[in-house]
C-alpha atoms as a PDB file:
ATOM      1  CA  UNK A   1      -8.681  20.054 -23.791  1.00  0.00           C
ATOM      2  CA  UNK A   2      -7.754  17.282 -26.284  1.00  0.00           C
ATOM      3  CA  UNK A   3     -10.195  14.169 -25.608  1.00  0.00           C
ATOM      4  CA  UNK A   4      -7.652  11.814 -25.677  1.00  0.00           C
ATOM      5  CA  UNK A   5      -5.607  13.470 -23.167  1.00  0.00           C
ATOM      6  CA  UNK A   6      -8.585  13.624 -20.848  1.00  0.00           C
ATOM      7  CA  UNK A   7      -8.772   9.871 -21.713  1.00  0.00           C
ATOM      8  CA  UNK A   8      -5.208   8.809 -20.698  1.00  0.00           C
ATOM      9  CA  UNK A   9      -5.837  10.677 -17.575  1.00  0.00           C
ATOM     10  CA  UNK A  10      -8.383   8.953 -16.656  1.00  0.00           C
ATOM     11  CA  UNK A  11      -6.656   5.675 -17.730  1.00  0.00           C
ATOM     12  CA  UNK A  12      -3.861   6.855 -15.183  1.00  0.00           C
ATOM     13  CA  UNK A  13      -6.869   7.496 -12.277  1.00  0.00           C
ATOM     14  CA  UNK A  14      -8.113   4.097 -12.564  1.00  0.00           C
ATOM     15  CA  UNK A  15      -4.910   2.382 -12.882  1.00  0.00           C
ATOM     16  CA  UNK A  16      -3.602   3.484  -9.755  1.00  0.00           C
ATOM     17  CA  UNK A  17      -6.406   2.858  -7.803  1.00  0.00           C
ATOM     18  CA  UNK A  18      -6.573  -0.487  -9.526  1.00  0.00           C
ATOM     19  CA  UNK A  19      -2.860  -0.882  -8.555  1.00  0.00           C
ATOM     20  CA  UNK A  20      -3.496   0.181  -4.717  1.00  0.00           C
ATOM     21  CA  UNK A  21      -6.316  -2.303  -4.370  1.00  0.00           C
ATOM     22  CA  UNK A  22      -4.420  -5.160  -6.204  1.00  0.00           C
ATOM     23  CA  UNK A  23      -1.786  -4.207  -4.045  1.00  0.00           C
ATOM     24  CA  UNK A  24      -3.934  -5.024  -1.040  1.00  0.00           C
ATOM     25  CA  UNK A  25      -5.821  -8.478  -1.925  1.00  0.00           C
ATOM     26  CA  UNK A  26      -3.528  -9.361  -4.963  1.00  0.00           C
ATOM     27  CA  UNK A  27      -6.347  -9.165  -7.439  1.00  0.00           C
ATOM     28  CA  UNK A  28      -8.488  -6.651  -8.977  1.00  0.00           C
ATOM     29  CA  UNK A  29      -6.352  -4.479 -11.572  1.00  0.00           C
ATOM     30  CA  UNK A  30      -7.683  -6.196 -14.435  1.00  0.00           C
ATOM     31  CA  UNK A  31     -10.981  -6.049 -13.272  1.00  0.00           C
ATOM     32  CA  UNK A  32     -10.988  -2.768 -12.419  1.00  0.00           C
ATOM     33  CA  UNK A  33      -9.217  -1.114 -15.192  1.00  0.00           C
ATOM     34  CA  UNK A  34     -10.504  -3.141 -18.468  1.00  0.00           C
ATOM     35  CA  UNK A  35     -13.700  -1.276 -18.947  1.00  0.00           C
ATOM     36  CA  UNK A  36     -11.846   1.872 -19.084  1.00  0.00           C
ATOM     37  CA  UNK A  37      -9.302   0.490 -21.644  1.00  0.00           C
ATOM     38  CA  UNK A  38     -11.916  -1.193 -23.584  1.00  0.00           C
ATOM     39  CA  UNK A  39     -13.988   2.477 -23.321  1.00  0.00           C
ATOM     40  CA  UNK A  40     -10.877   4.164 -24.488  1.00  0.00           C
ATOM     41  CA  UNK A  41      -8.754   1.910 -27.182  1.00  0.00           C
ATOM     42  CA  UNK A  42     -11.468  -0.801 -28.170  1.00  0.00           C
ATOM     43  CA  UNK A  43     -11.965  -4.295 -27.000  1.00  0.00           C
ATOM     44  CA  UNK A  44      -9.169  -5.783 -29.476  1.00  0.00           C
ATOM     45  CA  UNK A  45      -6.374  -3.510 -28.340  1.00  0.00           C
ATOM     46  CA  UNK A  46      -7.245  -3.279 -24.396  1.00  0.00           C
ATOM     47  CA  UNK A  47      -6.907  -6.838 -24.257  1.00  0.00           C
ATOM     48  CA  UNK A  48      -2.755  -6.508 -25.287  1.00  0.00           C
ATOM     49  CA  UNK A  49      -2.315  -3.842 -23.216  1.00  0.00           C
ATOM     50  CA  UNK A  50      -4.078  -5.124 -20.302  1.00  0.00           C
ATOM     51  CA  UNK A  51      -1.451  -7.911 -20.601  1.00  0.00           C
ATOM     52  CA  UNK A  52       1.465  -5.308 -20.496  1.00  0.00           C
ATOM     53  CA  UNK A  53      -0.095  -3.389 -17.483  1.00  0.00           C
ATOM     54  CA  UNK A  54      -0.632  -6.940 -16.024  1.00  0.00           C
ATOM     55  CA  UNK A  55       3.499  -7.554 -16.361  1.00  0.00           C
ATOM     56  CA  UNK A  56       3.724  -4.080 -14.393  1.00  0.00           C
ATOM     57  CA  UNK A  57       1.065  -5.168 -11.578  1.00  0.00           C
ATOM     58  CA  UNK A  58       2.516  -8.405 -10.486  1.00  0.00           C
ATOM     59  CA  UNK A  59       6.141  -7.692 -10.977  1.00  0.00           C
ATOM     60  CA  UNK A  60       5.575  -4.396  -8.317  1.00  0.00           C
ATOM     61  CA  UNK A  61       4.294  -7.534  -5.551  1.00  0.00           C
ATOM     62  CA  UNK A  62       6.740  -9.281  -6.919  1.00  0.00           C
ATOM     63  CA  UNK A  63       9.216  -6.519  -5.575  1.00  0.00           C
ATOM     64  CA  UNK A  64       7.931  -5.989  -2.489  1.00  0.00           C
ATOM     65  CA  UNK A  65       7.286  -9.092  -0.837  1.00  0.00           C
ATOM     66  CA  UNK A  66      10.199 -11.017  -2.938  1.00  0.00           C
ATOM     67  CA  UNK A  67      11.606 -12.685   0.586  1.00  0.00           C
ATOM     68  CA  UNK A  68       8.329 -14.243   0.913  1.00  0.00           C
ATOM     69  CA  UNK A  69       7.499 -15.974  -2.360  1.00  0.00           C
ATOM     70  CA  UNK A  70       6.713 -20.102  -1.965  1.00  0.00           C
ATOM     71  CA  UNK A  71       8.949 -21.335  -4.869  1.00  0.00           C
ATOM     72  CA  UNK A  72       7.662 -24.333  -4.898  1.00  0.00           C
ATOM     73  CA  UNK A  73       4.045 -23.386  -5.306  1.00  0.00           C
ATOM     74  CA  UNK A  74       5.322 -20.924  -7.705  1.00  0.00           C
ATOM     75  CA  UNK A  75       6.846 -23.647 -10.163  1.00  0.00           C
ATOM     76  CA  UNK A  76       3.925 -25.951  -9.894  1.00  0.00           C
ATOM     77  CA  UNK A  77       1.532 -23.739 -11.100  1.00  0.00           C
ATOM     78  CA  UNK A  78       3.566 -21.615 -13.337  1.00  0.00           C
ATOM     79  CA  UNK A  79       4.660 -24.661 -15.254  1.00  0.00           C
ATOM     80  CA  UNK A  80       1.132 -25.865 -16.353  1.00  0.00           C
ATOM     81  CA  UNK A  81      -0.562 -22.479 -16.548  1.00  0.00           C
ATOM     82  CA  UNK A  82       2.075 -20.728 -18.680  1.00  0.00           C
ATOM     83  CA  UNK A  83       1.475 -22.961 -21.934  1.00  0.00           C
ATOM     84  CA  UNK A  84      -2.072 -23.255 -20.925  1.00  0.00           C
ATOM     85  CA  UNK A  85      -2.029 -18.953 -21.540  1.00  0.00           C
ATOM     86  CA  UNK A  86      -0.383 -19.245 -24.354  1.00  0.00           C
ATOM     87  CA  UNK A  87      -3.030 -21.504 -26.141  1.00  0.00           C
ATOM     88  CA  UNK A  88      -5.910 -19.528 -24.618  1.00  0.00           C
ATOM     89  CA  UNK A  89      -3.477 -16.208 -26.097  1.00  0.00           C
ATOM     90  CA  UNK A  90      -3.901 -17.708 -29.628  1.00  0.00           C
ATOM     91  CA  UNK A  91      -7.621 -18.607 -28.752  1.00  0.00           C
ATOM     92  CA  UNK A  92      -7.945 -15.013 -28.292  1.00  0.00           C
ATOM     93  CA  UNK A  93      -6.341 -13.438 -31.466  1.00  0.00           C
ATOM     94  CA  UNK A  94      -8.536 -15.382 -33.371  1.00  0.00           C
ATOM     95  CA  UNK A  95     -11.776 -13.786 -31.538  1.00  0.00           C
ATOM     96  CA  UNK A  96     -13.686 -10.965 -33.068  1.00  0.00           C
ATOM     97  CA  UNK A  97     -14.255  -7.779 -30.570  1.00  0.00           C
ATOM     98  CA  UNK A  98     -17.768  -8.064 -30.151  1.00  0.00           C
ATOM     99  CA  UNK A  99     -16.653 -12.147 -28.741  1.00  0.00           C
ATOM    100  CA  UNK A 100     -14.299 -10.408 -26.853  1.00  0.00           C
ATOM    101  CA  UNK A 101     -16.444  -8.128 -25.399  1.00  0.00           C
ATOM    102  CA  UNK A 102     -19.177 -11.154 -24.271  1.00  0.00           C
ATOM    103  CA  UNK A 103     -16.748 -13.164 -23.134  1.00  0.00           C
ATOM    104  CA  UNK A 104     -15.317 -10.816 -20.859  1.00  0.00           C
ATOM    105  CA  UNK A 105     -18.752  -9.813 -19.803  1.00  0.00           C
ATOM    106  CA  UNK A 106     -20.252 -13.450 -18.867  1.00  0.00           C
ATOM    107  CA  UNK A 107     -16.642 -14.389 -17.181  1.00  0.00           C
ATOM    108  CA  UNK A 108     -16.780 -11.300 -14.564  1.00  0.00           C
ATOM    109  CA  UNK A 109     -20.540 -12.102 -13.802  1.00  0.00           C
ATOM    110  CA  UNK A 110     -19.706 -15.915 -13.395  1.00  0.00           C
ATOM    111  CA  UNK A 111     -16.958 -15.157 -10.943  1.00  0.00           C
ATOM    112  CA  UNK A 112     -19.104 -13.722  -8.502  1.00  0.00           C
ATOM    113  CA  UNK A 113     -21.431 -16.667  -7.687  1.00  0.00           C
ATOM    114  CA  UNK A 114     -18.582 -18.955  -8.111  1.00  0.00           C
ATOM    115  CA  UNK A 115     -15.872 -17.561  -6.118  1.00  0.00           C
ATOM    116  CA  UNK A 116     -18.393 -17.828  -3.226  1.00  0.00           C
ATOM    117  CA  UNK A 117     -18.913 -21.662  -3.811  1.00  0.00           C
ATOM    118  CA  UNK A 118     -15.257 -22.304  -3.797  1.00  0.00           C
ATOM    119  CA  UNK A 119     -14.925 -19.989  -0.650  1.00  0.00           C
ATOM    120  CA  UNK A 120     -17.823 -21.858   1.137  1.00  0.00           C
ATOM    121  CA  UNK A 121     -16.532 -25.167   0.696  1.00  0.00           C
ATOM    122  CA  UNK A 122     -12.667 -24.161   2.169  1.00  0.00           C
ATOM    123  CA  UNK A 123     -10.769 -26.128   0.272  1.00  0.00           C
ATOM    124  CA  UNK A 124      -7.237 -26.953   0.828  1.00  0.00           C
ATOM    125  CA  UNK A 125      -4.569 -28.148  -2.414  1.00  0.00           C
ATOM    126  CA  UNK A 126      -1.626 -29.895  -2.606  1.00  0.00           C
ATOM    127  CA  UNK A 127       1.054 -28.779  -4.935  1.00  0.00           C
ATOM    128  CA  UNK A 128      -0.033 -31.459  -7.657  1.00  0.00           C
ATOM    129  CA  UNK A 129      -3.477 -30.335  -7.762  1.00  0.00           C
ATOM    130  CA  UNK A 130      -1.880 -26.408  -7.623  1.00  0.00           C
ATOM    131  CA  UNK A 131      -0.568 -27.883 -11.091  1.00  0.00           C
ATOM    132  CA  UNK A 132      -3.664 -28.964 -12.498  1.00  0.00           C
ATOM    133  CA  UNK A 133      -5.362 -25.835 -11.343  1.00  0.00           C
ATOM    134  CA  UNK A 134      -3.151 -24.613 -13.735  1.00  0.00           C
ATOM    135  CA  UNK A 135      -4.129 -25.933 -16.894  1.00  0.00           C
ATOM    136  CA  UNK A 136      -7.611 -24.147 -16.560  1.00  0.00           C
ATOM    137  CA  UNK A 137      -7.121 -20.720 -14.854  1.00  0.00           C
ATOM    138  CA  UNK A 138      -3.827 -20.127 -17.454  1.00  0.00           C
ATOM    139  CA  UNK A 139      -6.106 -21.144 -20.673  1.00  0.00           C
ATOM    140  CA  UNK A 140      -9.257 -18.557 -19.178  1.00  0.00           C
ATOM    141  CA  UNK A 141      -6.275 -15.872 -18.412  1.00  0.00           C
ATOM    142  CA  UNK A 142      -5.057 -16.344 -22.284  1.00  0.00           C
ATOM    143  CA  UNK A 143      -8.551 -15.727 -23.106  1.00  0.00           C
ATOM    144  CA  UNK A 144     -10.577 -13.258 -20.757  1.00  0.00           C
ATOM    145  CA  UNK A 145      -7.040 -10.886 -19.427  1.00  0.00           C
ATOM    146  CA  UNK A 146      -7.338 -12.089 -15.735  1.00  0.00           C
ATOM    147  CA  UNK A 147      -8.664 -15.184 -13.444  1.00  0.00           C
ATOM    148  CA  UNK A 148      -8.126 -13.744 -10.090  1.00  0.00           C
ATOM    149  CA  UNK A 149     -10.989 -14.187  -8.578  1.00  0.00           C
ATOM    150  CA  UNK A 150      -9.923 -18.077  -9.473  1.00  0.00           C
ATOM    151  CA  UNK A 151      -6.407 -17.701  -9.124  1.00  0.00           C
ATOM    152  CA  UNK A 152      -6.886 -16.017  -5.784  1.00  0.00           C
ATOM    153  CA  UNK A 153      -9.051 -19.238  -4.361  1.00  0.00           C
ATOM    154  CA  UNK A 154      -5.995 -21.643  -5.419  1.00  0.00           C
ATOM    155  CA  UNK A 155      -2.850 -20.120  -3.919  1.00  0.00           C
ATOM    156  CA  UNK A 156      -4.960 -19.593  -0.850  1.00  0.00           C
ATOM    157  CA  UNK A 157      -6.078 -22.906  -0.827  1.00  0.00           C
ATOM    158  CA  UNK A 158      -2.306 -24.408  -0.559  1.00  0.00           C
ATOM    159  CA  UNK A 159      -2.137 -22.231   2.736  1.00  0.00           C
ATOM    160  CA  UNK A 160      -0.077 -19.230   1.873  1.00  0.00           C
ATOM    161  CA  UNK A 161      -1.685 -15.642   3.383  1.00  0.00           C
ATOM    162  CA  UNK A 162      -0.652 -11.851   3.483  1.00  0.00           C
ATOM    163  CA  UNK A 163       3.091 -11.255   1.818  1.00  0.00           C
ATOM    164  CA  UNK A 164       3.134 -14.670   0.999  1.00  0.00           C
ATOM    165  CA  UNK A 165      -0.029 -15.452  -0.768  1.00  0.00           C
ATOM    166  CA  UNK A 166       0.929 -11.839  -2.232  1.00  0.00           C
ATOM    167  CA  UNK A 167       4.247 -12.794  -3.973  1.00  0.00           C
ATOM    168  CA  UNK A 168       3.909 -16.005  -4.962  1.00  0.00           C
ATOM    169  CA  UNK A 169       0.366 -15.614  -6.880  1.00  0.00           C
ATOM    170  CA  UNK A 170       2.032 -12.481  -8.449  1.00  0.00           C
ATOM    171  CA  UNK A 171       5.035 -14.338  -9.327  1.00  0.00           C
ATOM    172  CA  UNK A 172       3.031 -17.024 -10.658  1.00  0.00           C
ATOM    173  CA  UNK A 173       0.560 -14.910 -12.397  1.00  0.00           C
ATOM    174  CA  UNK A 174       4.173 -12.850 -14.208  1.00  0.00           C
ATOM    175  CA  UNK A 175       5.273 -16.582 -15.781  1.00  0.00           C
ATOM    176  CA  UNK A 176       1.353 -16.786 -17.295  1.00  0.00           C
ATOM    177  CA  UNK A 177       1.429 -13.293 -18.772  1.00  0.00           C
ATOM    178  CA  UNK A 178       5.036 -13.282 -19.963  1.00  0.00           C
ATOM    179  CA  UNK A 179       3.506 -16.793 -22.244  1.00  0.00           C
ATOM    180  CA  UNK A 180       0.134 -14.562 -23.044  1.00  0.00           C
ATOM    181  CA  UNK A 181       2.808 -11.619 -24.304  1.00  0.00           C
ATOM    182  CA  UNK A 182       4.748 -13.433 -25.915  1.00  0.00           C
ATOM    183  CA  UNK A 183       1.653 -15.067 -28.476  1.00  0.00           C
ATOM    184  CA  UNK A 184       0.422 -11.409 -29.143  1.00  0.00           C
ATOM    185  CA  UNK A 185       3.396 -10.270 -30.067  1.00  0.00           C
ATOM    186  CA  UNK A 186       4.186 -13.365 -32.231  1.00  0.00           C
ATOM    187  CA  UNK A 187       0.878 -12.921 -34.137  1.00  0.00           C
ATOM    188  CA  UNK A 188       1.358  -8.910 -34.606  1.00  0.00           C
ATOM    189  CA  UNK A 189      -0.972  -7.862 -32.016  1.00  0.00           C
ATOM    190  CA  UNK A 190       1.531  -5.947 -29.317  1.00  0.00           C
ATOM    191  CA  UNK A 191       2.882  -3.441 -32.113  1.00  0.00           C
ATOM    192  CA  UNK A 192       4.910  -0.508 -29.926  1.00  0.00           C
ATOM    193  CA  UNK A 193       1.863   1.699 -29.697  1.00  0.00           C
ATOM    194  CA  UNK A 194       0.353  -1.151 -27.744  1.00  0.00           C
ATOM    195  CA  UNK A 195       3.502  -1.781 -25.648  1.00  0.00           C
ATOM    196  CA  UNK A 196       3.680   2.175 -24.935  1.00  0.00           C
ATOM    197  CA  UNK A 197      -0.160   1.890 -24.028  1.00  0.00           C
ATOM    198  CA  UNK A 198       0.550  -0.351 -21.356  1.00  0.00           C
ATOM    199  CA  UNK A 199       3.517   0.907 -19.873  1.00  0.00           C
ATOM    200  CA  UNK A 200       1.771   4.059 -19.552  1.00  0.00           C
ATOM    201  CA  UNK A 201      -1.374   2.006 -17.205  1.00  0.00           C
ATOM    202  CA  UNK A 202       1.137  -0.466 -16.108  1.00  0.00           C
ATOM    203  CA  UNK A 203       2.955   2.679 -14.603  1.00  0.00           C
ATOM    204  CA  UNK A 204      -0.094   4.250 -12.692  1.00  0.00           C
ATOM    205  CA  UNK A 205      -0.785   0.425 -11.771  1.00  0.00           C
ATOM    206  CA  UNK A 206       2.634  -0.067  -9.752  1.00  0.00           C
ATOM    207  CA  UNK A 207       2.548   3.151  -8.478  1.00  0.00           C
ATOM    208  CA  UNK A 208      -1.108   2.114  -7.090  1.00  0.00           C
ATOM    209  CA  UNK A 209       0.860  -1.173  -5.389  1.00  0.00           C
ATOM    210  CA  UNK A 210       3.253   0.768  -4.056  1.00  0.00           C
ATOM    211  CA  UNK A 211       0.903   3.106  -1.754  1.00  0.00           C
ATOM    212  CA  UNK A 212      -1.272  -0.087  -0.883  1.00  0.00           C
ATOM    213  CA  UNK A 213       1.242  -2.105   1.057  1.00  0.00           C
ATOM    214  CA  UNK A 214       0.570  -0.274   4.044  1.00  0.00           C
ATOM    215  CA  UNK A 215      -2.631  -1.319   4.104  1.00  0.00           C
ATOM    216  CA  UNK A 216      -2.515  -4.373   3.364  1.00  0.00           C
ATOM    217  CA  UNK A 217      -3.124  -5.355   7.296  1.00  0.00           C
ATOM    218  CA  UNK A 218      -5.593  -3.045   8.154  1.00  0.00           C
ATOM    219  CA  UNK A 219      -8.286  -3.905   5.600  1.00  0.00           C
ATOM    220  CA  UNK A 220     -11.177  -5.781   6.612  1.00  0.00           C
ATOM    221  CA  UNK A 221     -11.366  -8.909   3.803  1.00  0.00           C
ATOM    222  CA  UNK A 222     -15.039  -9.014   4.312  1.00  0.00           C
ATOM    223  CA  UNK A 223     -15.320  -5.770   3.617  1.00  0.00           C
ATOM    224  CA  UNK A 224     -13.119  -5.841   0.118  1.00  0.00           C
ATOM    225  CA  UNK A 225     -15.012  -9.071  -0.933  1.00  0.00           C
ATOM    226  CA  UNK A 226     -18.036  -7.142  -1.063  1.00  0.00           C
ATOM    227  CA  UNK A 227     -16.566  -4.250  -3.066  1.00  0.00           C
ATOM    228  CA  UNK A 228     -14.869  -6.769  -5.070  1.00  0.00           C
ATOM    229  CA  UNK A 229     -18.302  -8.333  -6.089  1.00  0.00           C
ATOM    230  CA  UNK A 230     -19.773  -4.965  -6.671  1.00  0.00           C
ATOM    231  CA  UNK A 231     -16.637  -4.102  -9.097  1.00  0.00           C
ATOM    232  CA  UNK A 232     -16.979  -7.615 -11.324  1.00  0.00           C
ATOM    233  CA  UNK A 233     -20.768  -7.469 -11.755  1.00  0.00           C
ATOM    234  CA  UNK A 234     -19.954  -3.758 -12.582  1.00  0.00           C
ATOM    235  CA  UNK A 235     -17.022  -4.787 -15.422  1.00  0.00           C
ATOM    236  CA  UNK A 236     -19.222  -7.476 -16.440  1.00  0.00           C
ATOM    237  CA  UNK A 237     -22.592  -5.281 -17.321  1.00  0.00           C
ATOM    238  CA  UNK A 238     -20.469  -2.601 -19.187  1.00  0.00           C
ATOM    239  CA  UNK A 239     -18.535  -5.566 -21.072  1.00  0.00           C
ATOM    240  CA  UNK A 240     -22.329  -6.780 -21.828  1.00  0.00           C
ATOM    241  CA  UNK A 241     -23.582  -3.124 -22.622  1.00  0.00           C
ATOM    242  CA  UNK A 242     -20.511  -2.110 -25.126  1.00  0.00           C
ATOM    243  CA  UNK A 243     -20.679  -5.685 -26.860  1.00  0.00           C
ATOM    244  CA  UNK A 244     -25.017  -4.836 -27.312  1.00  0.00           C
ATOM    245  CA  UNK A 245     -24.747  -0.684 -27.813  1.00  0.00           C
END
C-alpha cells in the first residue's frame, strides 16, 4: 500500500481522537495531532494546516454548545488576541523549520510546569484582564499553533465551566485562528494543497468532537490532566528529536 495513503490514515486516526478529547476538556487537538503532521508534511507546512484543522475543531464546540457561549468574555478576549495572532502569524512565516520545530518543542514542555503554577494559585479574571490575557496567548498561538494549556487557565479563571467554558474558549479561540489564516494565506503559505490538507484532519477532528460530548460529564479532570501532561511532554520531545535527528 502507497505510504502516503497509510500516512493520511493515520493523520485521520489521530485527528479524531484528538477531536474526541478536545471535545471533552476543550484543548488538546493541536497538541495531540502536530507531531503527526509535522512527521508526515514537514514542520513548515503542518503549521498552516494545523491552523485549518484548528478552524474545524473549535467551530464543531462552537456548534454544539452555541446556547451557552459568554459573549462578553468572548469579545474581550477575541478583540486583543486576534491582532496579537496575526503578528505572531507573520513572526512565524519568517521562521526557518528547524526554529519551528524548537519552538514548538520548548513551548509544550514549558506548559506542563506552568499550567500547574497557574492552577495552584486559582486565580480568578475580570473581563479587562481576559483582554490583556489576550495580547500574549494570541501572539504565542500565531507562533507555536495552539496555547491551550494557557488559554484553558484564562476562560476558566473568569468562572465559566462545562458547555460554557466549552463554547466560549472555542469561539474565542475561531476569531484568533481566522487572524492566524488569514496572514498565511496573505504571505503564500495556505496554497489549496494546504487548505485540502487541513480539511481532510480538520474533518476527522470534528468528527472526534462530535462523539466526545457525551462524555464530557463523566470524565474525571484529574484524571485527563495527567494524560494531558503525559501528551505535551510527549509532543514536546518528538518536536525536540525531529528539530536534532
Amino acid at each position: 500500500m502507497d505510504g502516503s495513503v497509510i500516512g493520511y490514515g493515520f493523520v485521520l486516526l489521530v485527528g479524531l481522537l484528538a477531536g474526541g478529547i478536545s471535545g471533552i476538556v476543550g484543548f488538546g487537538s493541536s497538541i495531540m495531532l502536530m507531531p503527526v503532521l509535522v512527521y508526515q508534511f514537514g514542520p513548515k507546512a503542518a503549521v498552516p494546516i494545523m491552523a485549518i484543522t484548528a478552524l474545524a475543531a473549535n467551530l464543531s464546540r462552537i456548534l454544539l454548545w452555541w446556547r451557552e457561549i459568554d459573549w462578553r468574555a468572548f469579545a474581550a478576549y477575541t478583540v486583543t488576541a486576534a491582532p496579537a495572532a496575526a503578528l505572531g502569524a507573520r513572526t512565524l512565516v519568517a521562521l526557518p523549520g528547524f526554529w519551528v520545530d524548537i519552538a514548538l518543542g520548548c513551548f509544550f514542555i514549558i506548559m506542563v510546569p506552568l499550567r500547574h503554577w497557574l492552577a495552584a494559585r486559582g486565580f480568578r479574571l475580570t473581563l479587562w484582564q481576559l483582554a490583556l490575557a489576550g495580547i500574549p496567548i494570541g501572539y504565542l498561538t500565531g507562533v507555536v499553533v495552539s496555547t491551550g494549556p494557557i488559554s484553558v487557565p484564562a476562560f476558566l479563571g473568569i468562572g465559566l465551566v462545562k458547555g460554557a467554558f466549552l463554547a466560549t474558549e472555542a469561539a474565542g479561540s475561531l476569531g484568533v485562528y481566522i487572524a492566524k489564516a488569514a496572514v498565511f494565506q496573505a504571505f503564500g503559505a495556505l496554497p489549496w494543497e494546504i487548505v485540502l490538507q487541513g480539511l481532510i484532519a480538520g474533518g476527522a477532528v470534528m468528527a472526534g468532537s462530535f462523539l466526545g460530548k457525551r462524555f464530557v460529564l463523566r470524565l474525571s479532570p484529574d484524571t485527563f490532566r495527567y494524560l494531558m501532561d503525559a501528551v505535551m511532554l510527549f509532543a514536546g520531545g518528538f518536536m525536540l528529536w525531529n528539530a536534532f535527528k
